[in-house]
Protein backbone atom coordinates (compact mmCIF):
# COMPACT_ATOMS: atom_id res chain seq x y z
CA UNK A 1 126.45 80.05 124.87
CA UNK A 2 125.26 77.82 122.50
CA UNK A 3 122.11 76.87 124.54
CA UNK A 4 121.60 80.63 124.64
CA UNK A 5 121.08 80.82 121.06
CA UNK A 6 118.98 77.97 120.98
CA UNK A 7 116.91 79.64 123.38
CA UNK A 8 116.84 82.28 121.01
CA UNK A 9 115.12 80.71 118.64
CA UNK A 10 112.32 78.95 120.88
CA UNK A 11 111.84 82.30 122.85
CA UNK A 12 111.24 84.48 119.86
CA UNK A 13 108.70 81.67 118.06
CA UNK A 14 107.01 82.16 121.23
CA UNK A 15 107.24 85.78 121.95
CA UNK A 16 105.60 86.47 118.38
CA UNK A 17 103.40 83.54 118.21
CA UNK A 18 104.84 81.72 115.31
CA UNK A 19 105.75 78.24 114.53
CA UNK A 20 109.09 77.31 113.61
CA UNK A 21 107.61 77.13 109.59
CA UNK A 22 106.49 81.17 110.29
CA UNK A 23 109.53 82.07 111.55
CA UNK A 24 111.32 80.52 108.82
CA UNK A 25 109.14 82.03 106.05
CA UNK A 26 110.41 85.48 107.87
CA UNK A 27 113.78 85.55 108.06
CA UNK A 28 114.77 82.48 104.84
CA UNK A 29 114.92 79.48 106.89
CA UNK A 30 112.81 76.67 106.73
CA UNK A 31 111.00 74.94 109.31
CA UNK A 32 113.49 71.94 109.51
CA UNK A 33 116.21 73.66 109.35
CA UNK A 34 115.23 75.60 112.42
CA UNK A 35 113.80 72.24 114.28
CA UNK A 36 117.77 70.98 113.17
CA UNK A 37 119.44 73.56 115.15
CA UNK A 38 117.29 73.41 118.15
CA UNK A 39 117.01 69.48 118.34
CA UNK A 40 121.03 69.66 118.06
CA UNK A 41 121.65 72.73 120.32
CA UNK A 42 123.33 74.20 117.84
CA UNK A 43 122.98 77.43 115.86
CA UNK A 44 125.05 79.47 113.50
CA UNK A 45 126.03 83.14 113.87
CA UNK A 46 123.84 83.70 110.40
CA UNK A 47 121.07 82.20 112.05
CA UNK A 48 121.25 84.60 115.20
CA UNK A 49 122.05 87.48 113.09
CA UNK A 50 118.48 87.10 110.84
CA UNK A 51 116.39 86.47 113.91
CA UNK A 52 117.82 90.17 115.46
CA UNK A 53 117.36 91.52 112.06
CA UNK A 54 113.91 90.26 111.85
CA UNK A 55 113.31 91.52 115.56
CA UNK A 56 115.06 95.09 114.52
CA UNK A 57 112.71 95.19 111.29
CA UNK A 58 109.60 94.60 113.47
CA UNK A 59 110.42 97.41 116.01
CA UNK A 60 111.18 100.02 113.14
CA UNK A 61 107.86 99.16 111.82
CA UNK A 62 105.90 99.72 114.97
CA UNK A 63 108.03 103.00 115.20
CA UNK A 64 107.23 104.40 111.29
CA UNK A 65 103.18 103.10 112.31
CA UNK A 66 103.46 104.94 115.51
CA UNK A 67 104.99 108.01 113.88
CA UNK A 68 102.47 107.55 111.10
CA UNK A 69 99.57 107.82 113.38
CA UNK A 70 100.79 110.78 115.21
CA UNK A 71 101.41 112.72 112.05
CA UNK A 72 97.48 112.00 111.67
CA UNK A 73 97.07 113.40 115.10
CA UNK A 74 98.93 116.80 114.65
CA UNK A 75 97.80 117.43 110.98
CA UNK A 76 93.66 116.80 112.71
CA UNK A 77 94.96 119.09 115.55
CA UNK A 78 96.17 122.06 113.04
CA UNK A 79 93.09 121.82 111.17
CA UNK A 80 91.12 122.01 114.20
CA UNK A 81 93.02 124.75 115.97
CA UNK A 82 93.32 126.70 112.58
CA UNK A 83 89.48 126.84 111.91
């Protein structure tokens, strides 16, 4: 399980194209701390909970930027249609 987690950390630096320092700055780790817990295979439950936090806060933003932009859309498209 444990190697799971640390997987965790390595995929998600990846996924979003950060470096360990990035991902830090994101979710109030720093760099070494993260290098710690992979170079040990260890993480902590806090650790795993921030990183799906972070990963929960980045999906409701590209939701409320989706939504965003499609309230754009409609309010153009009842302008238009009401002309």
């Amino acid at each position: 399980m444990e190697e799971k987690e640390i997987h965790l950390v390595k995929r998600v630096s990846k996924e979003l194209g950060l470096t360990y320092k990035e991902l830090g700055e994101q979710i109030g780790y720093t760099e070494g701390n993260l290098k710690k817990a992979v170079h040990d295979n260890r993480t902590t439950e806090q650790l795993k909970k921030a990183i799906e936090l972070y990963l929960k806060t980045l999906k409701l933003e590209k939701t409320i930027n989706e939504t965003e932009e499609m309230k754009k859309q409609v309010r153009t498209f009842m302008k238009f249609i009401s002309e």
